[in-house]
C-alpha atoms as a PDB file:
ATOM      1  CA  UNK A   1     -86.362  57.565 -66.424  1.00  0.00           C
ATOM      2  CA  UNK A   2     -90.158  59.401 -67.207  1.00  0.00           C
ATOM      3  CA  UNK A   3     -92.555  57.131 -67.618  1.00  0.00           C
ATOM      4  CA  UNK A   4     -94.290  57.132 -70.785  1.00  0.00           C
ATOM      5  CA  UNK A   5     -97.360  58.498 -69.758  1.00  0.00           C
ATOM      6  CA  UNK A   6     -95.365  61.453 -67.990  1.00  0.00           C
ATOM      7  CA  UNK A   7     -93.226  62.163 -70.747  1.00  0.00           C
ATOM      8  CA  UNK A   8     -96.048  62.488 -73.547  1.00  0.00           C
ATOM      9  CA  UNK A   9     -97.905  64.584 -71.594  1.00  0.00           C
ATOM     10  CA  UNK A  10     -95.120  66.750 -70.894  1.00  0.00           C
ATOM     11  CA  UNK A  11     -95.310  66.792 -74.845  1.00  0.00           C
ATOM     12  CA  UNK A  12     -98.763  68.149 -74.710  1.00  0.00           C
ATOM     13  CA  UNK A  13    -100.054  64.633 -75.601  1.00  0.00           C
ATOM     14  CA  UNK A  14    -103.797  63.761 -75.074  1.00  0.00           C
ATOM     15  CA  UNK A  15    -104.084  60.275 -73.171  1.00  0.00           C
ATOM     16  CA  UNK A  16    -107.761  58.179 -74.248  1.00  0.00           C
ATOM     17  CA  UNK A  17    -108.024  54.699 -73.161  1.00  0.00           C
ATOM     18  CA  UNK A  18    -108.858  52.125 -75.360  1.00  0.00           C
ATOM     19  CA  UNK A  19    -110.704  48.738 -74.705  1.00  0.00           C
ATOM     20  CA  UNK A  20    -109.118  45.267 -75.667  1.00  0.00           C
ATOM     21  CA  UNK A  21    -112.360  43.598 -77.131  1.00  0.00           C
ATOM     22  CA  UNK A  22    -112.424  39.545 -76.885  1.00  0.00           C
ATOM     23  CA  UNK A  23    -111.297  39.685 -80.413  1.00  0.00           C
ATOM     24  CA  UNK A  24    -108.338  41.751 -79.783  1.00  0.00           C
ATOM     25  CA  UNK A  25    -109.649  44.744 -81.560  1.00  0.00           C
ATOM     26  CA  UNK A  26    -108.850  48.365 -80.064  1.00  0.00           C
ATOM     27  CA  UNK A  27    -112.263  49.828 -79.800  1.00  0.00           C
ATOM     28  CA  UNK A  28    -112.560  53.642 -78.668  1.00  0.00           C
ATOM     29  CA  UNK A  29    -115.020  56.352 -78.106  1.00  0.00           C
ATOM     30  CA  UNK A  30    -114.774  59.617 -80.818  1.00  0.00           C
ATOM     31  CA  UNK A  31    -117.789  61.784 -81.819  1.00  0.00           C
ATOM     32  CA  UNK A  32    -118.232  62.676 -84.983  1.00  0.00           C
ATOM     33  CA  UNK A  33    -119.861  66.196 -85.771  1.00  0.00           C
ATOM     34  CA  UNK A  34    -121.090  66.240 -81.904  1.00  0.00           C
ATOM     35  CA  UNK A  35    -122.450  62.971 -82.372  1.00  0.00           C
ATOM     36  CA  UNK A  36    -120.401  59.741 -79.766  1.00  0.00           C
ATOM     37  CA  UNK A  37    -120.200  56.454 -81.583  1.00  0.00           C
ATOM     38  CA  UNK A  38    -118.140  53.413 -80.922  1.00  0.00           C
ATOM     39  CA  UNK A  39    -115.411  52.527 -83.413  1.00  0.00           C
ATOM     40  CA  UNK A  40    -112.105  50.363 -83.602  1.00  0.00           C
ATOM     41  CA  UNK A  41    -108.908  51.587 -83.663  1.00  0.00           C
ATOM     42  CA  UNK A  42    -106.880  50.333 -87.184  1.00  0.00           C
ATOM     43  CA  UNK A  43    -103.595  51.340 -88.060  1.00  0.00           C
ATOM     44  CA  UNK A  44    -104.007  49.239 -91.161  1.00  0.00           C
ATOM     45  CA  UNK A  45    -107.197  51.152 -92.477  1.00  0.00           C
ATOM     46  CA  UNK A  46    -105.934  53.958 -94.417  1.00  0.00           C
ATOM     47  CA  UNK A  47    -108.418  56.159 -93.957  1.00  0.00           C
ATOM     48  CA  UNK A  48    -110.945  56.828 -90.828  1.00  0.00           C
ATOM     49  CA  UNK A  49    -114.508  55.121 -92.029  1.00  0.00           C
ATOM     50  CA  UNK A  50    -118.195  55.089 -90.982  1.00  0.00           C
ATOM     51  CA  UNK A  51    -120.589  52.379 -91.575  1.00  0.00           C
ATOM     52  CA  UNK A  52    -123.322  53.572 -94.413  1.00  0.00           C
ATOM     53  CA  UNK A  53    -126.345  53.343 -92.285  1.00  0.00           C
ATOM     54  CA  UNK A  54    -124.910  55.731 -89.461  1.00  0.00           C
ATOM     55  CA  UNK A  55    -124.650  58.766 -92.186  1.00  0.00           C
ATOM     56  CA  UNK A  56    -127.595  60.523 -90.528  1.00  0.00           C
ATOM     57  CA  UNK A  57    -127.208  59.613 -87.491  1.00  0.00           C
ATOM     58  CA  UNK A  58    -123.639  61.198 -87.706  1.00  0.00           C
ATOM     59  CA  UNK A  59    -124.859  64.227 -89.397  1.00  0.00           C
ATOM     60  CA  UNK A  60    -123.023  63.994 -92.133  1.00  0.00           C
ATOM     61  CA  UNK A  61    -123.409  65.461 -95.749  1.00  0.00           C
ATOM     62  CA  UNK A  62    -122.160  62.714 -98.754  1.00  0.00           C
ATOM     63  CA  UNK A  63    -120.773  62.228-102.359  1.00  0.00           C
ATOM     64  CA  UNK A  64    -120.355  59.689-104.590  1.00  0.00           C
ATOM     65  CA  UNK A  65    -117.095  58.400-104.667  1.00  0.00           C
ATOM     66  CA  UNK A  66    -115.045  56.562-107.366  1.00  0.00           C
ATOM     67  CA  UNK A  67    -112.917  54.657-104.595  1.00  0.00           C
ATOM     68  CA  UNK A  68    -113.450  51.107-104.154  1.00  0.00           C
ATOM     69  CA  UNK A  69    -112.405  49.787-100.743  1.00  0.00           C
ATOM     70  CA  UNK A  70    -111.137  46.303 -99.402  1.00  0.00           C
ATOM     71  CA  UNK A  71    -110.896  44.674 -95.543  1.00  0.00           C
ATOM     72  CA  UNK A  72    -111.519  41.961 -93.534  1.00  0.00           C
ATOM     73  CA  UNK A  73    -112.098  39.666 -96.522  1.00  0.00           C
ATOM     74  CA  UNK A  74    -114.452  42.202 -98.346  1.00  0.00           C
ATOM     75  CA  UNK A  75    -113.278  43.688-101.668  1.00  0.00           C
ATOM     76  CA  UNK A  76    -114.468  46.206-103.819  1.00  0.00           C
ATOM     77  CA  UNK A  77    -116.772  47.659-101.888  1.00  0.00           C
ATOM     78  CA  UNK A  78    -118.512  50.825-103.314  1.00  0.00           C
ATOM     79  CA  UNK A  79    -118.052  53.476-100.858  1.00  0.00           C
ATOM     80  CA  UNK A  80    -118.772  57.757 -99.994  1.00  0.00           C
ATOM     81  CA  UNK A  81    -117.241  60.613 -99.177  1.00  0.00           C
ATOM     82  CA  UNK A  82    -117.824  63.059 -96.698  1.00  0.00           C
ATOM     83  CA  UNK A  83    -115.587  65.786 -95.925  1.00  0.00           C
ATOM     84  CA  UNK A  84    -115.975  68.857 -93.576  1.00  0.00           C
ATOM     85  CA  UNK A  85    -116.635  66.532 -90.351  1.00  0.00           C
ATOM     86  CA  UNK A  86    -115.613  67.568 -86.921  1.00  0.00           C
ATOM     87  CA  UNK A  87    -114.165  64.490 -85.409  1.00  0.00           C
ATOM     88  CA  UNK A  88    -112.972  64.877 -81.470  1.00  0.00           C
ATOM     89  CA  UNK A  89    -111.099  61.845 -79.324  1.00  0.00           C
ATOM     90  CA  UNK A  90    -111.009  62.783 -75.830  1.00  0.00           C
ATOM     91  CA  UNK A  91    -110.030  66.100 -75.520  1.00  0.00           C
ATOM     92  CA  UNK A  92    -107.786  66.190 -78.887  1.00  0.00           C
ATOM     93  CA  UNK A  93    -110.236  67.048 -82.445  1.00  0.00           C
ATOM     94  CA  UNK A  94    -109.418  67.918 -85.847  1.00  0.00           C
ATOM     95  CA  UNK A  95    -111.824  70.314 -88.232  1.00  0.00           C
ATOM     96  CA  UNK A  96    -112.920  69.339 -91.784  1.00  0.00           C
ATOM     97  CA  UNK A  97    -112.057  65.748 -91.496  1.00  0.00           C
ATOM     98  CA  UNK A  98    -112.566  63.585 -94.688  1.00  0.00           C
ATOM     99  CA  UNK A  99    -114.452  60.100 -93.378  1.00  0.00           C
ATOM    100  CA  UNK A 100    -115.079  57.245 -95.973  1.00  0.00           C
ATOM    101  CA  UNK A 101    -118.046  55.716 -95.588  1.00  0.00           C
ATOM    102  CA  UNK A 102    -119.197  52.067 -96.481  1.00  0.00           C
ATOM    103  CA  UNK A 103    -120.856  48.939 -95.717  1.00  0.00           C
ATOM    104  CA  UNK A 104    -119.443  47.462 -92.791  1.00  0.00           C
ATOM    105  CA  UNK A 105    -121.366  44.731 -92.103  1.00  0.00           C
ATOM    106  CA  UNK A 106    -119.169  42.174 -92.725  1.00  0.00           C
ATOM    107  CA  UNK A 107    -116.799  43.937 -89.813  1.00  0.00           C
ATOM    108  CA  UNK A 108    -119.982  43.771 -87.704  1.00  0.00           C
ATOM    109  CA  UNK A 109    -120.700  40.104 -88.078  1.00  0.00           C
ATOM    110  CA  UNK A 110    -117.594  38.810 -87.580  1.00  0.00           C
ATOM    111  CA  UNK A 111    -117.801  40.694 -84.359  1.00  0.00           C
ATOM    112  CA  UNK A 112    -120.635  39.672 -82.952  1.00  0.00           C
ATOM    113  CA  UNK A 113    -120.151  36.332 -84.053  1.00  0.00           C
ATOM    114  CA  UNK A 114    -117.395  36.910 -81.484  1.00  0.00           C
ATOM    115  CA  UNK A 115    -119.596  38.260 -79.020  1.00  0.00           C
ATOM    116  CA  UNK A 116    -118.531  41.718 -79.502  1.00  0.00           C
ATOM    117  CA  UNK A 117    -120.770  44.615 -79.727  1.00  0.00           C
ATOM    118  CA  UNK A 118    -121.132  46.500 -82.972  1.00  0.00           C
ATOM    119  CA  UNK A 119    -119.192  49.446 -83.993  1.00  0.00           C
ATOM    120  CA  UNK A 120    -119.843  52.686 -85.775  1.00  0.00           C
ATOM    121  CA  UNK A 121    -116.763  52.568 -87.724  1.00  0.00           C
ATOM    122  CA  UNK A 122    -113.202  52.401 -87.971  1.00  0.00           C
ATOM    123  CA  UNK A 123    -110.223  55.023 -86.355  1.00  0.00           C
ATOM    124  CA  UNK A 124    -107.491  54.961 -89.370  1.00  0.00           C
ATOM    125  CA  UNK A 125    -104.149  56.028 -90.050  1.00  0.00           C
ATOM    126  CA  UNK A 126    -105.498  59.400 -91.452  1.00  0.00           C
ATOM    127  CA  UNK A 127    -106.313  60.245 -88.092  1.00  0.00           C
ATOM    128  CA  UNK A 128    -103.579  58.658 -86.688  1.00  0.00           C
ATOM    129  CA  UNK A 129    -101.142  60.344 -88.378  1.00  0.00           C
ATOM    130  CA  UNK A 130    -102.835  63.814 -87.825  1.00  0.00           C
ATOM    131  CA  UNK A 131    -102.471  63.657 -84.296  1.00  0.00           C
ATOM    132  CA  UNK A 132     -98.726  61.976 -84.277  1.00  0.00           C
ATOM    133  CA  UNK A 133    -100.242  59.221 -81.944  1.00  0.00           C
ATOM    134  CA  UNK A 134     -98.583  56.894 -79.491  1.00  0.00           C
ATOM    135  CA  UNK A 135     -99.933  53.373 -78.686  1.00  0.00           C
ATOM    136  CA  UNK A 136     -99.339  52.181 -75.675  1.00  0.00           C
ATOM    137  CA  UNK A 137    -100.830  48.444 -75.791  1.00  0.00           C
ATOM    138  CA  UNK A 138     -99.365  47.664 -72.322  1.00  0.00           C
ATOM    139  CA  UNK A 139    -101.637  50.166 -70.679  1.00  0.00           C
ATOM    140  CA  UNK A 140    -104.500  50.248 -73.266  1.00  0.00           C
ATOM    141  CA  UNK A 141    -104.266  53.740 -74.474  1.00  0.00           C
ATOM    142  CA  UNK A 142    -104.001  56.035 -77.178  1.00  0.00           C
ATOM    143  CA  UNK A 143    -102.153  59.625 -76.923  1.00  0.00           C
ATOM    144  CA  UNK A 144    -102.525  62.339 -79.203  1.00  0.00           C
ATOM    145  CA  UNK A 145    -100.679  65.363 -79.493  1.00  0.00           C
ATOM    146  CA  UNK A 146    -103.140  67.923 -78.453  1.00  0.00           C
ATOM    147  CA  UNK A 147    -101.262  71.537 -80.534  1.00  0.00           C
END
């Protein structure tokens, strides 16, 4: 039998690793209009989010937004939208990507109360779904089908 990795990329499937953090978070590496940031990987966020304070440095262009979001113990969190953002993972992107963004500092403290670095935001299921990904936990990556 193929192994996994074989038969995904005989799929045309895009293989990123991920990194197990010490508080079992997936974190990964994506860039964001051009711009590389850290972020976790969440199949339970339903949408693909951005901290607040990193709209600049990700180049993005914002709205007000009606949507009030909830995680990690936070709820009702006022949040904004940006849409029209280039978002790439490895090799494997996506044009006019919709991003929520918010406060995440509660997501940020309880990782460095872990002694985990900071991230930039959070992969979701939007993105997930867009690229028809794979996790493969035993060998720490993420594949995403690349046409």
């Amino acid at each position: 039998m193929k192994s996994l990795k074989k038969f995904l990329k005989s799929k045309a499937y895009e293989r990123i690793p991920l990194t197990l953090t010490e508080t079992n978070h997936f974190e990964i590496n994506a860039r964001i209009n051009e711009v590389s940031g850290r972020f976790i990987l969440d199949t339970g966020a339903s949408n693909t989010c951005v901290d607040m304070d990193k709209v600049e440095f990700f180049k993005m262009v914002s709205k007000t937004s009606d949507i009030k979001a909830a995680g990690a113990g936070a709820t009702e969190m006022e949040t904004l939208i940006s849409t029209k953002n280039r978002i790439e993972i490895g090799n494997w992107s996506k044009k006019k990507q919709k991003i929520v963004l918010f406060d995440l500092v509660h997501v940020n403290e309880a990782l460095t109360a872990h002694d985990t670095l900071p991230v930039d935001g959070i992969i979701g299921a939007d993105i997930l779904k867009k690229g028809k990904a794979v996790i493969d936990y035993d060998k720490q990556c993420l594949y995403l089908k690349s046409r």
